[in-house]
Protein backbone atom coordinates (compact mmCIF):
# COMPACT_ATOMS: atom_id res chain seq x y z
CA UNK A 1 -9.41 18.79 -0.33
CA UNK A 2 -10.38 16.04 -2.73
CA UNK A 3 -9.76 11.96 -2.26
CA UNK A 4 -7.02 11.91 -4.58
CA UNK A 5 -5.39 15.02 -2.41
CA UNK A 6 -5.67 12.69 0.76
CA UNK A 7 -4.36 9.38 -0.81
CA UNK A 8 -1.32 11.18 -2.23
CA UNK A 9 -0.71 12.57 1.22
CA UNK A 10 -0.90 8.53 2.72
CA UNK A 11 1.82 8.17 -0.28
CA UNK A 12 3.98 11.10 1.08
CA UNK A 13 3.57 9.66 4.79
CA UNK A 14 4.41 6.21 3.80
CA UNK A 15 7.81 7.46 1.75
CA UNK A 16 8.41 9.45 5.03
CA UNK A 17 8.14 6.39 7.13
CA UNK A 18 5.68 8.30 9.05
CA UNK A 19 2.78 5.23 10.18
CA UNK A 20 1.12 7.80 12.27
CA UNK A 21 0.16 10.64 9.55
CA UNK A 22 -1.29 7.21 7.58
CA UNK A 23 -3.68 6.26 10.10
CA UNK A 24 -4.21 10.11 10.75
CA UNK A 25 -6.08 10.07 6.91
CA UNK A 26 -8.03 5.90 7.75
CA UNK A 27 -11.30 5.84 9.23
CA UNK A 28 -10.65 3.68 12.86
CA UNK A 29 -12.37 0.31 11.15
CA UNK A 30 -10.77 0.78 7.59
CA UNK A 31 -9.57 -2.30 5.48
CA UNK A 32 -6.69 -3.56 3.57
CA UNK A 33 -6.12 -6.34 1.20
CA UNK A 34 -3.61 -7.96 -0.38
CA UNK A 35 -2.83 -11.33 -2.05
CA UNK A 36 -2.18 -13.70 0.83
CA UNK A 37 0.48 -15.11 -1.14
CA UNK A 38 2.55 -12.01 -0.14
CA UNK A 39 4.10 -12.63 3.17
CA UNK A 40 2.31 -9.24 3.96
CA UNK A 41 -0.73 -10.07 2.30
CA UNK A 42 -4.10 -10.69 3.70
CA UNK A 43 -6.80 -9.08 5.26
CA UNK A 44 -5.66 -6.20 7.82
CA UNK A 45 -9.07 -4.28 9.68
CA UNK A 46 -9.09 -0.95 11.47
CA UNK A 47 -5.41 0.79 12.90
CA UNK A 48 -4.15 -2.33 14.54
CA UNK A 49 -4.12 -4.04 11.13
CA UNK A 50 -2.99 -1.34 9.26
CA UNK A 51 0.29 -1.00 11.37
CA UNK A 52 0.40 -5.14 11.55
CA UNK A 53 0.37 -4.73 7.45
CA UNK A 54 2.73 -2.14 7.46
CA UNK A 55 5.13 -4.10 9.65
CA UNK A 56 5.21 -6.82 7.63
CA UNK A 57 5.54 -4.81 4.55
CA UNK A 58 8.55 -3.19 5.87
CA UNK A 59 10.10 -6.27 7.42
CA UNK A 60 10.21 -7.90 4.21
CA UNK A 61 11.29 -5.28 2.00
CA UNK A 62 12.56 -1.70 1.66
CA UNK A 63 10.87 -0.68 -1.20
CA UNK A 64 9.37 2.61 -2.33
CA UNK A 65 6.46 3.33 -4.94
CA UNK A 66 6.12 5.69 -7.95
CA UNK A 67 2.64 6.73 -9.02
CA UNK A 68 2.49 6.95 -12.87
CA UNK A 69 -1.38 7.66 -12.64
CA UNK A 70 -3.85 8.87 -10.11
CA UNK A 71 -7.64 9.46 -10.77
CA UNK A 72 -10.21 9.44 -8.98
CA UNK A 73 -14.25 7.82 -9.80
CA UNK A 74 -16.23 9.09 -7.26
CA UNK A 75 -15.48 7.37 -3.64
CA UNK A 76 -12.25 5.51 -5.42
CA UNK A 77 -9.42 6.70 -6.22
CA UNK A 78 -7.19 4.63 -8.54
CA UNK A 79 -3.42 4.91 -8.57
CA UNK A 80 -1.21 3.27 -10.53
CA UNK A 81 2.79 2.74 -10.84
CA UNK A 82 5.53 0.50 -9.77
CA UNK A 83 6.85 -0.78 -6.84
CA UNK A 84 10.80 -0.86 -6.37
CA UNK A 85 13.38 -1.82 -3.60
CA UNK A 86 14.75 -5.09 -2.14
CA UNK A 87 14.31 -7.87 -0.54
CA UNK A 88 15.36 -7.74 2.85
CA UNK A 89 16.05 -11.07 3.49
CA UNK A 90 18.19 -12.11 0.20
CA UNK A 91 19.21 -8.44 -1.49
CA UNK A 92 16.96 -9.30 -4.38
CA UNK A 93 16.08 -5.98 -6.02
CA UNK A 94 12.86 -6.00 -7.81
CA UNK A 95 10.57 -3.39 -9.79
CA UNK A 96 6.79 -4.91 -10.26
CA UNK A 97 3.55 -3.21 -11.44
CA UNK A 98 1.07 -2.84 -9.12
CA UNK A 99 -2.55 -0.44 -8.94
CA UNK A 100 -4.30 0.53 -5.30
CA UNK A 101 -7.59 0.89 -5.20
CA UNK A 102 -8.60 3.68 -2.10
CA UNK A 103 -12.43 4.08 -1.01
CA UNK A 104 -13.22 6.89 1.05
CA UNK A 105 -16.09 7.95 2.86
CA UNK A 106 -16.28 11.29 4.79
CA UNK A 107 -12.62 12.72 3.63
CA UNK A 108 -11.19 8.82 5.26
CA UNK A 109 -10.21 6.14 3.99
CA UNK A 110 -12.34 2.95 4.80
CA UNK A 111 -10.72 0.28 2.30
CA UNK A 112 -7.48 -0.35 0.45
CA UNK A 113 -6.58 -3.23 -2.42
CA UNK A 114 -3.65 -3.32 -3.27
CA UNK A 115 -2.75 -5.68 -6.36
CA UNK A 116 1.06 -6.33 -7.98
CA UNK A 117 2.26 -8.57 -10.11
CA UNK A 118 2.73 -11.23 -7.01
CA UNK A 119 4.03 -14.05 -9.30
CA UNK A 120 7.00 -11.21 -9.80
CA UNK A 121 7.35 -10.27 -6.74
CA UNK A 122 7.39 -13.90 -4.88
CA UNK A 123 10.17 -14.89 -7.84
CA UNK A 124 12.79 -11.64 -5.67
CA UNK A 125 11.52 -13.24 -2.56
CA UNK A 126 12.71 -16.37 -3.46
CA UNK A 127 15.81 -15.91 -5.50
């Protein structure tokens, strides 16, 4: 099993809805980041975070992502794609670039950036 096998099954839990087979493949103090102008972003640390993250994400947005590119460079693996749904609040759809960067240590995964095009995405939040 290699990193890139265990981030595309976090993709496959994620489309699934399935929070528990994500924290299933995160080490117990693994971090997330995102752009704290998202009103998801921020720093999340260990499970508690991760499901506070993935809260918010979901609160704000039903939105699903497509992975155009996956490699991995030793510990990282890099995906890229795009990030489509809408905005929960307003109906907004949107479709925005965006690249996660995984580290794993020991087959888990002990940090996550995620970057999108934020100046996008906060335009569907506030239309």
């Amino acid at each position: 099993m290699t990193a890139t096998d265990t981030v595309r099954r976090i993709y496959d839990a994620f489309a699934r809805g399935d929070l528990d087979a994500v924290m299933a493949e995160c080490a117990s103090d693994a971090v997330i980041t995102q752009d704290p102008a998202l009103p998801w972003g921020g720093r999340y640390v260990g499970r508690d975070g991760i499901a506070e993250f993935a809260l918010k994400l979901i609160g704000t947005s039903d939105s699903a992502v497509t992975t155009e590119e996956i490699y991995q460079a030793g510990e990282q693996v890099v995906q890229y794609g795009r990030s489509k749904g809408t905005v929960r609040d307003n109906g907004a759809t949107f479709d925005v670039a965006e690249c996660h960067v995984w580290t794993l240590r020991d087959g888990l995964v002990v940090q996550a950036e995620f970057y999108i095009d934020s100046e996008a995405m906060l335009k569907a939040l506030q239309a």
